[in-house]
N, C-alpha and C. Protein backbone atom coordinates (compact mmCIF):
# COMPACT_ATOMS: atom_id res chain seq x y z
N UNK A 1 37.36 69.29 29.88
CA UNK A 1 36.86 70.57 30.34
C UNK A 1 35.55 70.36 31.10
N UNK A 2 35.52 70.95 32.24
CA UNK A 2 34.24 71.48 32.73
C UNK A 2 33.71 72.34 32.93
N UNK A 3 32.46 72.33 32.85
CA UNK A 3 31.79 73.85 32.74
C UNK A 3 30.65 73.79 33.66
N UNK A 4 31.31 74.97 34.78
CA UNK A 4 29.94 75.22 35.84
C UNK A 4 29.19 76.61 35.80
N UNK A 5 27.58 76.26 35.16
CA UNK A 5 26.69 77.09 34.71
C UNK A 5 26.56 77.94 35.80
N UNK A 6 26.74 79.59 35.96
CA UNK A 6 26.14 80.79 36.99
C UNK A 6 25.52 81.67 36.17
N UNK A 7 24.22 81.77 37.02
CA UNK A 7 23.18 82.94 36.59
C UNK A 7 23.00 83.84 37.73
N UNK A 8 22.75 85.03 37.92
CA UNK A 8 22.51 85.99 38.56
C UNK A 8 21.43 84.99 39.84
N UNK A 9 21.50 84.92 40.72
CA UNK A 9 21.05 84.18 42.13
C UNK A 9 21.01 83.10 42.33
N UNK A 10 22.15 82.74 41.95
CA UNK A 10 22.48 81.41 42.16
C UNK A 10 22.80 81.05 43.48
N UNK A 11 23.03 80.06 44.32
CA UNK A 11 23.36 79.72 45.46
C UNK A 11 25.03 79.54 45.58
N UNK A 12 25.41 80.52 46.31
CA UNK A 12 26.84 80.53 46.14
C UNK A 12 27.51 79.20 46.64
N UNK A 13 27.40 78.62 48.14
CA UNK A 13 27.76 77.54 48.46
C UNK A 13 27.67 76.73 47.36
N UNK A 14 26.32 75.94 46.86
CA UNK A 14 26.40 74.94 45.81
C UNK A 14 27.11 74.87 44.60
N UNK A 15 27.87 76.09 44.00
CA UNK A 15 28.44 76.72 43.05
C UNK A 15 30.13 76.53 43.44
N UNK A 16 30.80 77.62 44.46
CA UNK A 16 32.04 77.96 45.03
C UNK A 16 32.34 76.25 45.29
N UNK A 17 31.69 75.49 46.41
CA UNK A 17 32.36 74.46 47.33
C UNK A 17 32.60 73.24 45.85
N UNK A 18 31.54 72.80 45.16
CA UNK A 18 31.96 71.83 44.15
C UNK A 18 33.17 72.40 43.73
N UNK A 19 32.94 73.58 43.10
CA UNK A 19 34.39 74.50 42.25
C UNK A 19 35.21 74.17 42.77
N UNK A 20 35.89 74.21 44.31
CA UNK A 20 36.64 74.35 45.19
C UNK A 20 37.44 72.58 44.86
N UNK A 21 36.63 72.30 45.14
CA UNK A 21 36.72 70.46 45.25
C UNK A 21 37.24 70.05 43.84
N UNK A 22 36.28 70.19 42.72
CA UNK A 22 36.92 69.66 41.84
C UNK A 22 38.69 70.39 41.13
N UNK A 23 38.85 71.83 41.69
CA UNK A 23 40.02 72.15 40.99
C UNK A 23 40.83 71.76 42.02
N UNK A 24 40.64 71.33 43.05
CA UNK A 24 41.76 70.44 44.14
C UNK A 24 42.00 69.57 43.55
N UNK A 25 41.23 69.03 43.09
CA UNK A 25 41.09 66.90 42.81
C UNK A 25 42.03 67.23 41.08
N UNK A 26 42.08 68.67 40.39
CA UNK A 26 42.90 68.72 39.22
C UNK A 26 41.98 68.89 38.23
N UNK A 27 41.30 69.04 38.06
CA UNK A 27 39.87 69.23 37.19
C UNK A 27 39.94 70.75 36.57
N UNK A 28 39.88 70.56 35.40
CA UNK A 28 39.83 71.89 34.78
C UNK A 28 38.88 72.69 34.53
N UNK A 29 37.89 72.99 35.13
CA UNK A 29 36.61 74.06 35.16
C UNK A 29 37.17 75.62 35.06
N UNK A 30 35.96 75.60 34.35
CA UNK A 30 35.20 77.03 33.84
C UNK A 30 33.99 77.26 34.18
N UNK A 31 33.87 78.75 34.63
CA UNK A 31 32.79 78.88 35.95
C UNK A 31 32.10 80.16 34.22
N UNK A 32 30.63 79.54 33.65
CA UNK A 32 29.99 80.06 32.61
C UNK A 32 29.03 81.09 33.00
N UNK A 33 29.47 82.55 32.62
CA UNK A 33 28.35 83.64 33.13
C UNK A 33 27.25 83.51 32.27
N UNK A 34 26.32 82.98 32.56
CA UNK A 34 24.73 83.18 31.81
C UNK A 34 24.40 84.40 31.71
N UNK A 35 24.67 85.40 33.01
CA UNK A 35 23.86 86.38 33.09
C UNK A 35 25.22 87.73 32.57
N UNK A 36 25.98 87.32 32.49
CA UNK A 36 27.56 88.28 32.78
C UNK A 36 27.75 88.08 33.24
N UNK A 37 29.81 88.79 32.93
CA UNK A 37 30.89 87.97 33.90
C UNK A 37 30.53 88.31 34.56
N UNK A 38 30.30 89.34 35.37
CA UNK A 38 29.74 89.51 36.53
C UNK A 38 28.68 88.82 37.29
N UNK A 39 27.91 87.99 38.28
CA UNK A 39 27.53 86.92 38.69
C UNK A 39 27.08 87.36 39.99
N UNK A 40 25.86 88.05 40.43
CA UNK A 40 25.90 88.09 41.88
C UNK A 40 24.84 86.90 42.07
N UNK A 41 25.20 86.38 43.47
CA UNK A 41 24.71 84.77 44.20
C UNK A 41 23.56 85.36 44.80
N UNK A 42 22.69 84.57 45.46
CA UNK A 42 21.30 84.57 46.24
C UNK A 42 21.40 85.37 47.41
N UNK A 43 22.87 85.35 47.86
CA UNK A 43 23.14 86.02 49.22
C UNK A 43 23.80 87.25 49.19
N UNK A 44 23.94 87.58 47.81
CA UNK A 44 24.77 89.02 47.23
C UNK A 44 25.83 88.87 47.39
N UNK A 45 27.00 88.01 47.45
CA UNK A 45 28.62 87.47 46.73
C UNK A 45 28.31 87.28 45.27
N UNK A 46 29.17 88.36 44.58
CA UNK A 46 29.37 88.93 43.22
C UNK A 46 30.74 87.80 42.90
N UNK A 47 30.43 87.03 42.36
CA UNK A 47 31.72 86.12 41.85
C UNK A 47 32.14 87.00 40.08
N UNK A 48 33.38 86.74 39.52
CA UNK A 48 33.57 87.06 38.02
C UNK A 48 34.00 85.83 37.35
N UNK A 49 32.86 85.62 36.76
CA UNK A 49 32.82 83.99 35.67
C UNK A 49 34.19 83.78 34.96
N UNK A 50 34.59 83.33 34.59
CA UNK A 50 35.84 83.07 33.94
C UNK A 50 35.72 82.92 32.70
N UNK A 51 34.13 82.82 32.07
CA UNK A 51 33.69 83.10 30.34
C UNK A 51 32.50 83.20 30.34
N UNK A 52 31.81 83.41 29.17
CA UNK A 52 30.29 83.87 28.62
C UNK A 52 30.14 82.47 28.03
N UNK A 53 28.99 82.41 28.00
CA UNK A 53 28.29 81.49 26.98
C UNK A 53 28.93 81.77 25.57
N UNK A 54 29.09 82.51 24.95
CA UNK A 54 29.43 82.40 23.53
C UNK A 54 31.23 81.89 23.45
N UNK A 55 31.46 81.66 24.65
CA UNK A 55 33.26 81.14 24.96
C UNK A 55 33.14 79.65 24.69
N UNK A 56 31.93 78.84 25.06
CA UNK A 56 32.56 77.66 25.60
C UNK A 56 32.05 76.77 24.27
N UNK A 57 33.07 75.80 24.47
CA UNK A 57 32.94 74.51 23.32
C UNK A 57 32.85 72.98 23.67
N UNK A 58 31.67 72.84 22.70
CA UNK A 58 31.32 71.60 23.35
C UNK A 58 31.64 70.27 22.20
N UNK A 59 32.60 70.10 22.57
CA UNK A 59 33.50 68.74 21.62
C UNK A 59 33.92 67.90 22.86
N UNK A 60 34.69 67.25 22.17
CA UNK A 60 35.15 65.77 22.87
C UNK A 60 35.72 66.45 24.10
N UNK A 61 36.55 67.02 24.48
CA UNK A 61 37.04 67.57 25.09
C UNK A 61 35.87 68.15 26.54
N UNK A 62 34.54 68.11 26.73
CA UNK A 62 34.07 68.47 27.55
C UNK A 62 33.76 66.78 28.27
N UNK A 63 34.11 66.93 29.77
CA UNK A 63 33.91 66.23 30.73
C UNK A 63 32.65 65.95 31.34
N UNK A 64 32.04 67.32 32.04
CA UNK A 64 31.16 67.50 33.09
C UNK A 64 30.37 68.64 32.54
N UNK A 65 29.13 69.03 32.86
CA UNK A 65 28.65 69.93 32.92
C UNK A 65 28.32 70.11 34.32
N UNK A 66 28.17 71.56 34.91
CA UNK A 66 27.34 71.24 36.66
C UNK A 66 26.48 72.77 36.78
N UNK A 67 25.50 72.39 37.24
CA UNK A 67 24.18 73.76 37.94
C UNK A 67 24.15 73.47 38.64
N UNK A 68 24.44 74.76 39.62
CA UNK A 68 24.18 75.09 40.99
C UNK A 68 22.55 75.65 41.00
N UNK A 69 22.17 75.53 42.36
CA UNK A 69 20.49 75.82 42.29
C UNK A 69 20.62 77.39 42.90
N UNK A 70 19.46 77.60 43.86
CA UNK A 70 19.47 78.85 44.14
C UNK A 70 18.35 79.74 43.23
N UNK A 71 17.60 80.43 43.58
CA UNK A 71 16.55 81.28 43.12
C UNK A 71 16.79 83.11 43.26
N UNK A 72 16.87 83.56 42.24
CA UNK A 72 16.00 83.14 40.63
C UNK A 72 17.32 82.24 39.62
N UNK A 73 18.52 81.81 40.59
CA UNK A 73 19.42 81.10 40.14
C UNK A 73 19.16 80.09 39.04
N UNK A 74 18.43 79.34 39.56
CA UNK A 74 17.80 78.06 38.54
C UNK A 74 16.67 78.48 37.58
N UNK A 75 15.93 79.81 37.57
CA UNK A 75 15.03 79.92 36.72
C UNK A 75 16.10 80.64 35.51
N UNK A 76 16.90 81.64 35.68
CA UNK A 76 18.01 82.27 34.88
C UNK A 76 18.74 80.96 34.34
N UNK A 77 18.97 79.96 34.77
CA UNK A 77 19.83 78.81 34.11
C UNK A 77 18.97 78.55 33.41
N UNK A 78 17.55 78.31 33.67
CA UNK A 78 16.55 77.14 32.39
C UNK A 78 16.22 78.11 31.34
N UNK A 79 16.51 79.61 31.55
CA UNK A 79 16.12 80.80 30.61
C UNK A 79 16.99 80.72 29.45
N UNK A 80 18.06 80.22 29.37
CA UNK A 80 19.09 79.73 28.77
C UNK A 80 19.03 78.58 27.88
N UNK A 81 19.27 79.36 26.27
CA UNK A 81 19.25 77.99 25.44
C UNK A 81 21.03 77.40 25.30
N UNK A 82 21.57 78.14 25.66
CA UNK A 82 23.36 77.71 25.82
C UNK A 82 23.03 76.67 26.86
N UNK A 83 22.61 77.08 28.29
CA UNK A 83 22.59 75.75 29.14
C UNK A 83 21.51 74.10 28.41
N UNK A 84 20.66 74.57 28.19
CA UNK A 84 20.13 73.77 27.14
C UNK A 84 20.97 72.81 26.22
N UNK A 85 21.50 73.73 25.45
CA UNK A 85 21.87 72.68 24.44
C UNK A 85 23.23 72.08 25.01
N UNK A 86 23.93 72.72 26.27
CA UNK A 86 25.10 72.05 26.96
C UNK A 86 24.26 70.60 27.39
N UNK A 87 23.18 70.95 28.07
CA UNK A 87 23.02 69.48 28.37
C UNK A 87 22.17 68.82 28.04
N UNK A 88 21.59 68.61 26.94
CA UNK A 88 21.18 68.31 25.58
C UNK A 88 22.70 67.02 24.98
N UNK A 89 23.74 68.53 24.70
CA UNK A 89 24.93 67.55 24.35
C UNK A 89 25.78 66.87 25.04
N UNK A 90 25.50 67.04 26.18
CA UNK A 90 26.02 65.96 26.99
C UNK A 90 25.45 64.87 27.86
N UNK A 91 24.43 64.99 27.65
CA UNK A 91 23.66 63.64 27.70
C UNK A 91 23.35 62.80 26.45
N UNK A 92 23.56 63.39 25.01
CA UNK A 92 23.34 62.46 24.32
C UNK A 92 24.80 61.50 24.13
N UNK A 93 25.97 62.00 24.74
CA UNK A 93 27.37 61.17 24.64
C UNK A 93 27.33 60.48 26.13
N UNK A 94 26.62 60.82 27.25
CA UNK A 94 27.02 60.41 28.19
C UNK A 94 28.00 60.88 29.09
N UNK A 95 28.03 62.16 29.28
CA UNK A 95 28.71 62.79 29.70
C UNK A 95 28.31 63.27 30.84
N UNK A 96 28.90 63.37 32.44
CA UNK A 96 28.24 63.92 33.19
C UNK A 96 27.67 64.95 33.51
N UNK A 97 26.48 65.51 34.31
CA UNK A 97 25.79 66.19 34.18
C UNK A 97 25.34 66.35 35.88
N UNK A 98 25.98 67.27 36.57
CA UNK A 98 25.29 67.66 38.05
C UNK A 98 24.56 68.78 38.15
N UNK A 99 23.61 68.69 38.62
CA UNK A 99 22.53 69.60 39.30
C UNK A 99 22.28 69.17 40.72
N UNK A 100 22.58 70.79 41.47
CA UNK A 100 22.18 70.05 42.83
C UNK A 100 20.80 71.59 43.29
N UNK A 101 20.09 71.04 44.21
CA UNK A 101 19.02 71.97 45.05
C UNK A 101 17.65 71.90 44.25
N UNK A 102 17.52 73.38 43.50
CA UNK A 102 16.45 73.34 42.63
C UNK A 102 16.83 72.93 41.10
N UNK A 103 18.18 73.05 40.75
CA UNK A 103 18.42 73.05 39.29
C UNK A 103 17.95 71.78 38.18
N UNK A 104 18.33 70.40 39.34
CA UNK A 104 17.76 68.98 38.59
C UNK A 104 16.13 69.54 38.33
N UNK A 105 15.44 70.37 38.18
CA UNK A 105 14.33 70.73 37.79
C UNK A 105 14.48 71.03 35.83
N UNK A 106 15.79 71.48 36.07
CA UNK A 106 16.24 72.32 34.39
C UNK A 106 15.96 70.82 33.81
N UNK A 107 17.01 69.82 34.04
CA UNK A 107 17.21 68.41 33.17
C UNK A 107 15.86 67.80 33.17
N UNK A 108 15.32 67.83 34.66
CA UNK A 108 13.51 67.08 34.02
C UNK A 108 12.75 67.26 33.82
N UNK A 109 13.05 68.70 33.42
CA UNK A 109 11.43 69.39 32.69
C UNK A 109 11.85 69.13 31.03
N UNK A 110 13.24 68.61 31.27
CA UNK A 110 13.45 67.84 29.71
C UNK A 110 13.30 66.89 29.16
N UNK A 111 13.25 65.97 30.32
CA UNK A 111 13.12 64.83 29.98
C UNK A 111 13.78 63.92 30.09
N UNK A 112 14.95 64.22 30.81
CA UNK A 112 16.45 63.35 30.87
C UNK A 112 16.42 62.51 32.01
N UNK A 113 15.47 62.36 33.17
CA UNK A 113 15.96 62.13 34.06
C UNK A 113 14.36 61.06 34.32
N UNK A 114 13.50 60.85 33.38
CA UNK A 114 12.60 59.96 33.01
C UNK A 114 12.94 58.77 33.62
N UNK A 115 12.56 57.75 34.43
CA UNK A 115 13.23 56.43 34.86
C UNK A 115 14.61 56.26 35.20
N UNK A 116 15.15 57.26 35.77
CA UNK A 116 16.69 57.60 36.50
C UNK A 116 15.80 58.22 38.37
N UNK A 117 16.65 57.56 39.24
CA UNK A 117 16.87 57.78 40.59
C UNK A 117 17.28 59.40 40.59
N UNK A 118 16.48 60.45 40.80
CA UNK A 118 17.07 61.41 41.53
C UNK A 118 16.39 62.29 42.23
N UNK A 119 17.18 63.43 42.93
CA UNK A 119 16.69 64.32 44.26
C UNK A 119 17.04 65.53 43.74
N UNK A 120 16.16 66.84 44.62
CA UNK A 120 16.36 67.75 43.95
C UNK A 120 15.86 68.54 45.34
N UNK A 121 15.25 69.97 45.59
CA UNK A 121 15.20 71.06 47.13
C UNK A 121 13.35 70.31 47.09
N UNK A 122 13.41 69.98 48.01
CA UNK A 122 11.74 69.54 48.68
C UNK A 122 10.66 71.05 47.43
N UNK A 123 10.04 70.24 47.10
CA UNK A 123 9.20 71.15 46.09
C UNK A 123 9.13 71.21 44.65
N UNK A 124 10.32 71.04 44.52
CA UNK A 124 10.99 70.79 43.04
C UNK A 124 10.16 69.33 42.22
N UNK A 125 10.11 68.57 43.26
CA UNK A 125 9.97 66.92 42.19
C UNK A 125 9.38 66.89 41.47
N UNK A 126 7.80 67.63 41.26
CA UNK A 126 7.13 67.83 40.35
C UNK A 126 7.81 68.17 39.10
N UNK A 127 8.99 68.84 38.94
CA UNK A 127 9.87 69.24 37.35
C UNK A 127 10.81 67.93 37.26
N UNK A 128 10.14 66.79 38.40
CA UNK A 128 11.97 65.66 37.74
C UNK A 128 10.81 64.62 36.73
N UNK A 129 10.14 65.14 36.30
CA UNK A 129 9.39 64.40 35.22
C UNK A 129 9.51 62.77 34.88
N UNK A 130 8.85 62.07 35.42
CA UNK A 130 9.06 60.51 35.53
C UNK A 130 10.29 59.92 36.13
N UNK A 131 10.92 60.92 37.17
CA UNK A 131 11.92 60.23 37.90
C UNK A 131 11.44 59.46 38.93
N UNK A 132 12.50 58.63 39.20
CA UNK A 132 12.11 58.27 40.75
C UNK A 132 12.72 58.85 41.48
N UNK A 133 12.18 59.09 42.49
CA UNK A 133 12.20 60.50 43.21
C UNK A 133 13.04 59.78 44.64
N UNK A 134 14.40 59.82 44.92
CA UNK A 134 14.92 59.18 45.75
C UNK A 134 15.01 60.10 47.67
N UNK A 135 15.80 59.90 48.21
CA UNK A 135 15.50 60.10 50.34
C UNK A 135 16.53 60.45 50.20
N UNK A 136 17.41 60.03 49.14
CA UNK A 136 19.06 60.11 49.67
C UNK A 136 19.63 61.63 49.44
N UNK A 137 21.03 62.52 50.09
CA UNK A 137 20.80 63.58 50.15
C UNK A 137 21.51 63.87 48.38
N UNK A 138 22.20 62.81 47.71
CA UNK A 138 22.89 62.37 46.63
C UNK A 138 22.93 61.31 46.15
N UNK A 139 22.27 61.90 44.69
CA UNK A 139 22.39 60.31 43.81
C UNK A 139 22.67 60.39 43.01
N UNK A 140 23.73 59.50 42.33
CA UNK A 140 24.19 58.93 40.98
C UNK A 140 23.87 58.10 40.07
N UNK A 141 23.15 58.33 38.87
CA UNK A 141 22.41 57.54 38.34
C UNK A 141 22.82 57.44 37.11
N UNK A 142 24.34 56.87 36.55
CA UNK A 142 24.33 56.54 35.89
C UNK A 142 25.34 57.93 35.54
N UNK A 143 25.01 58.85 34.37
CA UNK A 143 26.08 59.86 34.04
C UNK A 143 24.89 61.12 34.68
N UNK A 144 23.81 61.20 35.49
CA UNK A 144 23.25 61.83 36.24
C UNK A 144 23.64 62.24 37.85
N UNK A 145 24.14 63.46 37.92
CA UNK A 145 24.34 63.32 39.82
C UNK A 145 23.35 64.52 40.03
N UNK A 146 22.72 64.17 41.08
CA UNK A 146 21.89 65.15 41.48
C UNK A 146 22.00 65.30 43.28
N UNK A 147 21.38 66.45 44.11
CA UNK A 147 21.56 66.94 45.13
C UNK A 147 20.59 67.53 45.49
N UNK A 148 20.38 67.34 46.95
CA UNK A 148 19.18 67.84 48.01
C UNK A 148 19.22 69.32 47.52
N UNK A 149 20.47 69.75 48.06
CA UNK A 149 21.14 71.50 48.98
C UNK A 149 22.22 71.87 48.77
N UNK A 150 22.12 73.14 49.37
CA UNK A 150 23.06 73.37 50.16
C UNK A 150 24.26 72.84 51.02
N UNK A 151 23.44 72.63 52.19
CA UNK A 151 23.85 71.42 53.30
C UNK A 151 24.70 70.12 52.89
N UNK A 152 24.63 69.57 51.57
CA UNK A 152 25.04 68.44 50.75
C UNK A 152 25.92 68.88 49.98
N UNK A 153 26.53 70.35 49.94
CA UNK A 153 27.65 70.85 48.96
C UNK A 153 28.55 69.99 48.47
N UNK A 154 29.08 69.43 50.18
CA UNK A 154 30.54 69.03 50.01
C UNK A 154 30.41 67.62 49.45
N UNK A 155 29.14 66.89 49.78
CA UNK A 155 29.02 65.57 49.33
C UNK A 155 28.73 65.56 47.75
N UNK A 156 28.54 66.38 47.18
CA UNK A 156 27.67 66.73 45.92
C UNK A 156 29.25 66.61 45.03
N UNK A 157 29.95 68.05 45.58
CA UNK A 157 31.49 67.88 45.21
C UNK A 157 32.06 66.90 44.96
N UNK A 158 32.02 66.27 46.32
CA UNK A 158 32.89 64.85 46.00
C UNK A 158 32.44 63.43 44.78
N UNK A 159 31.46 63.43 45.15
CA UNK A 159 30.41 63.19 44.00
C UNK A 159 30.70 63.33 42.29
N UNK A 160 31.14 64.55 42.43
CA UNK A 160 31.16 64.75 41.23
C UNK A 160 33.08 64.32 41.35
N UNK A 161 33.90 64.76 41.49
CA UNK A 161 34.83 64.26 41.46
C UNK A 161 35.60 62.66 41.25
N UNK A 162 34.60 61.78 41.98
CA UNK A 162 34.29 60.86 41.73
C UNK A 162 34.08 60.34 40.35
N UNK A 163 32.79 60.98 39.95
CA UNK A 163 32.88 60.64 38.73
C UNK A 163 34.12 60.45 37.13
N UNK A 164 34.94 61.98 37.97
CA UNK A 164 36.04 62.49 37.08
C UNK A 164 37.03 61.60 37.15
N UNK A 165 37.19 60.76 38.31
CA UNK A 165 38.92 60.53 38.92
C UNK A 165 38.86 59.38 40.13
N UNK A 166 37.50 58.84 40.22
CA UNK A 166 37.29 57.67 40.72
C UNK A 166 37.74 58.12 42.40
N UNK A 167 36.98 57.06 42.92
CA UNK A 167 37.42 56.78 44.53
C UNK A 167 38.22 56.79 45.37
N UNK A 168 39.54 56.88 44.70
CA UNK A 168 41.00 57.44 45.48
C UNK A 168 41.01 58.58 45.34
N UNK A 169 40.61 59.43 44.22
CA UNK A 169 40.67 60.72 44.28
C UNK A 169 39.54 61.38 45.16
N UNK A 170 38.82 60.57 45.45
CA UNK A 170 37.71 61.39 46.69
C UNK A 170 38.51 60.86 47.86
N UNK A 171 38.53 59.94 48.29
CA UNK A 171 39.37 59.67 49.54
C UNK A 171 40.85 60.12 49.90
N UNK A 172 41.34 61.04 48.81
CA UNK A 172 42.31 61.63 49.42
C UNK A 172 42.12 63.24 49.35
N UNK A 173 40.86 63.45 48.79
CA UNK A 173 40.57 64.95 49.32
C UNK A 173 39.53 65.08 50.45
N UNK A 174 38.93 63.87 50.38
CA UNK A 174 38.25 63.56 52.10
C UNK A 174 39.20 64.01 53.48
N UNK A 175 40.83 63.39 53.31
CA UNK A 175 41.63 63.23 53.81
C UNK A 175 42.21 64.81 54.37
N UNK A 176 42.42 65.61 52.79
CA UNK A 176 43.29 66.88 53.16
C UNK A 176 42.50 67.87 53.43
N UNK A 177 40.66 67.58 53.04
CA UNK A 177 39.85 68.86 53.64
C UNK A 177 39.66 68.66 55.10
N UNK A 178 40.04 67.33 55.43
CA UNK A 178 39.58 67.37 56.98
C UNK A 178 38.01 66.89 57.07
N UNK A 179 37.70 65.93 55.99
CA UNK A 179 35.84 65.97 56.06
C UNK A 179 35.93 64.70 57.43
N UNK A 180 36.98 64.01 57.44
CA UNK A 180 36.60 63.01 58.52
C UNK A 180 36.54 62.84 59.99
């Protein structure tokens, strides 16, 4: 199972396009209303979450966790002790964990991302708390993926897919979205 965290202004691109990608690639996500099912994005697209926080379970059975950024998107995610203890528990198994834009701010104002490579929206680095603070627009560090933007959706996606289903499974949705 995966579970992609939405709070009321979230960045719809960074949210929708991973979604998009990983239920192509076969990935079973669940899109988690923080705020209610109801979900309006940064740009006012009202998405309907597919569960609440008090739905989801976190046993063997969870894969991925992923935050989309977006403002007050990412402050409504860190307001959250459900997103918390999601990735809390999935970093102590090793489980992946994406944040892309402002959200890798949530994981290193925790502490998780201490001596791990990552990127986050120009402004943010100050919350990646003893990271190294990388150029690249995506980095993988281990069971950490993190992201510039926006602009980096689709790479962020694949990215994470990657992680799920390895390198043929990105190179053949490279293939059928037309990214080449």
């Amino acid at each position: 199972m995966v579970y992609l965290f939405l709070a009321d202004g979230f960045e719809e691109v960074e949210a929708l396009c991973p979604l998009d990608l990983l239920r192509r690639a076969g990935a079973q996500v669940q899109t988690v209303g923080v705020t209610g099912k109801l979900v309006t994005g940064a740009h006012d697209i009202t998405v309907t979450a597919d569960i609440l926080p008090e739905d989801i379970v976190l046993d063997r059975s969870l894969e991925m966790i992923i935050l989309p950024g977006g403002m007050p998107g990412t402050t409504n995610l860190d307001a959250s002790g459900v997103v918390h203890e999601a990735i809390r528990f999935a970093t102590e198994r090793g489980i992946t964990v994406g944040a892309i834009c402002a959200a890798p701010m949530i994981i290193g104002k925790l502490g998780y991302l201490s001596g791990r490579s990552a990127v986050c929206y120009p402004g943010f680095e100050k919350y990646l708390i003893g990271a190294n603070i990388s150029a690249k627009p995506v980095v993988v560090d281990e069971h950490f993926i993190t992201a510039k933007g926006m602009g980096v959706a689709a790479q962020f996606g694949l990215a994470l897919v990657g992680a799920l289903y390895g390198e043929e499974a990105v190179s053949e949705l490279f293939k059928s979205t037309m990214m080449q």
